[in-house]
N, C-alpha and C. Protein backbone atom coordinates (compact mmCIF):
# COMPACT_ATOMS: atom_id res chain seq x y z
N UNK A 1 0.85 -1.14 0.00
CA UNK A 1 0.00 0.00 0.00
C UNK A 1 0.91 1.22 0.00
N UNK A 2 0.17 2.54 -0.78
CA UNK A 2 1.40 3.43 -0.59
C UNK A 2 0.47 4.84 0.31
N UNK A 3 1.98 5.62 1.36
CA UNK A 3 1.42 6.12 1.56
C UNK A 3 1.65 7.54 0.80
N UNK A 4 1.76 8.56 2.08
CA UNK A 4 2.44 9.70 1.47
C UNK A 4 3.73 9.89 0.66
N UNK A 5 4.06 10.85 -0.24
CA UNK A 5 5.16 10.69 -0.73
C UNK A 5 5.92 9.34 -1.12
N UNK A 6 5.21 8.58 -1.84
CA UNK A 6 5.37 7.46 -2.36
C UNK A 6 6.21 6.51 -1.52
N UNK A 7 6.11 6.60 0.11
CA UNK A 7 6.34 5.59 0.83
C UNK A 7 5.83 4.37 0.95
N UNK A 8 5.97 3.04 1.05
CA UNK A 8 5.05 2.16 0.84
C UNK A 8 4.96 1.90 2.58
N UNK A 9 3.76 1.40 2.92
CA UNK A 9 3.51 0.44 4.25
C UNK A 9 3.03 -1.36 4.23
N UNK A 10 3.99 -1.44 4.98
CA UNK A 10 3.38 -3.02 4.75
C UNK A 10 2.93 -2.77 6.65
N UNK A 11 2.55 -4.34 6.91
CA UNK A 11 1.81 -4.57 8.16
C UNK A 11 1.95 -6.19 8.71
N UNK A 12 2.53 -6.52 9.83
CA UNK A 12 2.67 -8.14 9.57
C UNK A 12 1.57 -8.10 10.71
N UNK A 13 0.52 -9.06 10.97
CA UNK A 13 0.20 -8.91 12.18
C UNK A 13 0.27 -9.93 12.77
N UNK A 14 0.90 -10.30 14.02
CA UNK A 14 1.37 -11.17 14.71
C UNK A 14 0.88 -11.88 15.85
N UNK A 15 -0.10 -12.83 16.52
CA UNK A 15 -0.60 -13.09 17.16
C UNK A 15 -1.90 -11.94 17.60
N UNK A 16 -2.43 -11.38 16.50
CA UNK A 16 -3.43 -10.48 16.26
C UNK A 16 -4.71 -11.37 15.86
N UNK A 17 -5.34 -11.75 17.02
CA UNK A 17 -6.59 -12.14 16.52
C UNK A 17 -8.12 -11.71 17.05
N UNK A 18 -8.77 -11.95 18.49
CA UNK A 18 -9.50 -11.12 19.13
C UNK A 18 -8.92 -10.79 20.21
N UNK A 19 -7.81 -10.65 19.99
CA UNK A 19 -7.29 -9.90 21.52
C UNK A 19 -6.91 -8.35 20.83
N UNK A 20 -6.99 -7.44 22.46
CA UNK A 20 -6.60 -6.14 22.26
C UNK A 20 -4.89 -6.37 21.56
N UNK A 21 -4.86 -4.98 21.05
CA UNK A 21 -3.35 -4.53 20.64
C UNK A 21 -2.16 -4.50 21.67
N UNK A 22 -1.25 -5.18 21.77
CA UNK A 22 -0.70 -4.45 23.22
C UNK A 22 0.53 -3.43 22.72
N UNK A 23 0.78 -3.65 21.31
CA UNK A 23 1.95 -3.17 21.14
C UNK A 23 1.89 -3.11 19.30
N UNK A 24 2.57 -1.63 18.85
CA UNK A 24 2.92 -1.57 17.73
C UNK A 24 4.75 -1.09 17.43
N UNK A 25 5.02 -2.22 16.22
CA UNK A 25 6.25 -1.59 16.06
C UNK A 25 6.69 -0.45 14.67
N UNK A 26 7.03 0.04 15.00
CA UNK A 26 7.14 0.75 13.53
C UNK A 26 8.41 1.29 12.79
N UNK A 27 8.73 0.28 11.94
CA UNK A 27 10.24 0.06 11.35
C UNK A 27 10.86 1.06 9.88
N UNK A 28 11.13 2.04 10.00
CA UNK A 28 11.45 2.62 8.63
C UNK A 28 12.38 1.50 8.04
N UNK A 29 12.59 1.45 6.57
CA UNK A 29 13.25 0.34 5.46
C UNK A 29 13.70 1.29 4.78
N UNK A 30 15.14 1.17 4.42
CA UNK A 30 15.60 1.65 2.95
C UNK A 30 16.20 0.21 2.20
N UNK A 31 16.35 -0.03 1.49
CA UNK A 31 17.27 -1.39 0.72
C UNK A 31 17.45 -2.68 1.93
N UNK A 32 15.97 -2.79 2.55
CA UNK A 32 16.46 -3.83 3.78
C UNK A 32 15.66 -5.14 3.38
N UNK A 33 15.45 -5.74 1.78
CA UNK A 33 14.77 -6.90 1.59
C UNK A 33 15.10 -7.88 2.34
N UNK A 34 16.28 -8.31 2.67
CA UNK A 34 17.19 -9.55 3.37
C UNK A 34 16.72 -9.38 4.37
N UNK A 35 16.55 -8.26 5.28
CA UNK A 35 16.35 -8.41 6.85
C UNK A 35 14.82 -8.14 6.68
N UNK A 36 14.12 -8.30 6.09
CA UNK A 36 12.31 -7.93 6.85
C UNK A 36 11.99 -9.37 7.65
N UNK A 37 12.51 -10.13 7.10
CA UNK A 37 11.69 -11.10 7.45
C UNK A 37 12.63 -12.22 8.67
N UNK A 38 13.64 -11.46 8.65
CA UNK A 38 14.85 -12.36 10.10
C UNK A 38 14.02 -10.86 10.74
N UNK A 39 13.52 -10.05 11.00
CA UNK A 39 13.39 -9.30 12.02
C UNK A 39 11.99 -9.48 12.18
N UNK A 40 11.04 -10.13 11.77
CA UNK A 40 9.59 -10.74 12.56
C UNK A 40 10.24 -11.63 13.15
N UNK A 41 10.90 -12.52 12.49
CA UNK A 41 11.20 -13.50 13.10
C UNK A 41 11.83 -13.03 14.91
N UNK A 42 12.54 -12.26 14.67
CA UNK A 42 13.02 -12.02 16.04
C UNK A 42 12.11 -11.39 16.90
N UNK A 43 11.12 -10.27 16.28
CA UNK A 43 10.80 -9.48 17.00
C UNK A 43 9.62 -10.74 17.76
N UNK A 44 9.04 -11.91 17.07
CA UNK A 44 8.15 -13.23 17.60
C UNK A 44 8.36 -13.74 18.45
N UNK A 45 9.83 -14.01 18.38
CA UNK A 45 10.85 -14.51 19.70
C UNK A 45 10.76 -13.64 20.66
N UNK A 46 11.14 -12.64 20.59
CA UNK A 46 11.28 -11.47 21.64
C UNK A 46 9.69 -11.15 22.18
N UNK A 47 9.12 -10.96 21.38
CA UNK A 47 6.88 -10.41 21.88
C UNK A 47 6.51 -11.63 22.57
N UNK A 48 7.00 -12.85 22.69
CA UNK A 48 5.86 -14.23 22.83
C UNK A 48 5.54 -13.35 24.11
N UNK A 49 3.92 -13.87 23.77
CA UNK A 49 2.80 -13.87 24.31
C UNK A 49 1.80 -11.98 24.65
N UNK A 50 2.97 -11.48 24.08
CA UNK A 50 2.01 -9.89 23.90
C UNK A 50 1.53 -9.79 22.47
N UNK A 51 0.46 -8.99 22.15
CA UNK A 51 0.05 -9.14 21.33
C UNK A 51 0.46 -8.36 20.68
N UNK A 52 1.04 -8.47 18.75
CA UNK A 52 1.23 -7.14 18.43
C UNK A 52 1.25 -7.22 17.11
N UNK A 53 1.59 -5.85 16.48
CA UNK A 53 1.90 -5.82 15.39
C UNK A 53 3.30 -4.73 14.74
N UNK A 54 3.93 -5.09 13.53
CA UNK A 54 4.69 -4.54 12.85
C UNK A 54 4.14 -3.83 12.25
N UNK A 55 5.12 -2.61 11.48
CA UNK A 55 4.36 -1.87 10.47
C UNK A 55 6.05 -1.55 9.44
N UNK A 56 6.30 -1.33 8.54
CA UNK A 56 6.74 -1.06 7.62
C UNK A 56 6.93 0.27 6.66
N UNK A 57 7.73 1.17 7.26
CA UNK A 57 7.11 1.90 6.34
C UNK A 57 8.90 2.39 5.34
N UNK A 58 8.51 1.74 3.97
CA UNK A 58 9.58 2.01 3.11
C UNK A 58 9.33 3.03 2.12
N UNK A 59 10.94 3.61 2.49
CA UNK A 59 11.29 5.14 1.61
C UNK A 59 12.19 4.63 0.48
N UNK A 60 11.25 3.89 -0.52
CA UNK A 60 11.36 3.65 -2.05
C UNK A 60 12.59 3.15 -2.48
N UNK A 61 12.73 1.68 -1.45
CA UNK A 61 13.65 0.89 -1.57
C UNK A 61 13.92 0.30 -2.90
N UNK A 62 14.99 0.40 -3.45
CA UNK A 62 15.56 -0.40 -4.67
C UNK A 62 15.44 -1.62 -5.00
N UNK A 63 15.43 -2.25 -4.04
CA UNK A 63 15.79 -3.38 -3.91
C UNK A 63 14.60 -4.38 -3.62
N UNK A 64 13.70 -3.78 -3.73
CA UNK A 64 12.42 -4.58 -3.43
C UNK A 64 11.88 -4.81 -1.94
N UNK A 65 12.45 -4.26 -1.22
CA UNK A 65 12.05 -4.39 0.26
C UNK A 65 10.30 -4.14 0.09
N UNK A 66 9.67 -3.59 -0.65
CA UNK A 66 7.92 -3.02 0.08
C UNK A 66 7.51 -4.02 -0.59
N UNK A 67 8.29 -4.95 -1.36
CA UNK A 67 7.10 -6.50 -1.69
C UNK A 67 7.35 -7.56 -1.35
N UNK A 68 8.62 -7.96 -0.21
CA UNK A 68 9.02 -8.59 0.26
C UNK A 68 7.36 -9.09 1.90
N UNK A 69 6.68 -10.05 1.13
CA UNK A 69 5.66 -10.20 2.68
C UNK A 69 6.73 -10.45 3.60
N UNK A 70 6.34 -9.64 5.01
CA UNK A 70 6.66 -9.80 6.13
C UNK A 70 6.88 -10.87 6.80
N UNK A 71 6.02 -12.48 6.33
CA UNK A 71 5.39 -13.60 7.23
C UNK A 71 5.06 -14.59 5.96
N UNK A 72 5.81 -15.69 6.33
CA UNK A 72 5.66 -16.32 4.99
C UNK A 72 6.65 -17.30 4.96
């Protein structure tokens, strides 16, 4: 999705189901395709059992980082 100024946002949501939010993270990306997805991974390890979500927001990475899914 894009937002302002042709930033894109992605969103992973992570043990988000009917429970409240307890926590949002919010990660700026430049050229970071390789790491989106070792850093859910960690941030899963690190949250167990709070509830939360990532957010993404890339400043028109080269490299493909804003189509890289988060979870997968």
């Amino acid at each position: 999705m894009k937002g302002e100024e042709g930033k894109s946002f992605k969103s992973a949501f992570v043990g988000l189901r009917e429970a409240t939010l307890e926590l949002a993270v919010i990660v700026p990306t430049y050229n970071e395709c390789d790491n989106v997805r070792p850093l859910v991974a960690a941030l899963d390890m690190a949250l167990h059992g709070i509830v939360w979500e990532v957010l993404f927001v890339d400043d028109s990475s080269l490299d493909g980082t804003a189509d890289v899914p988060p979870c997968g």
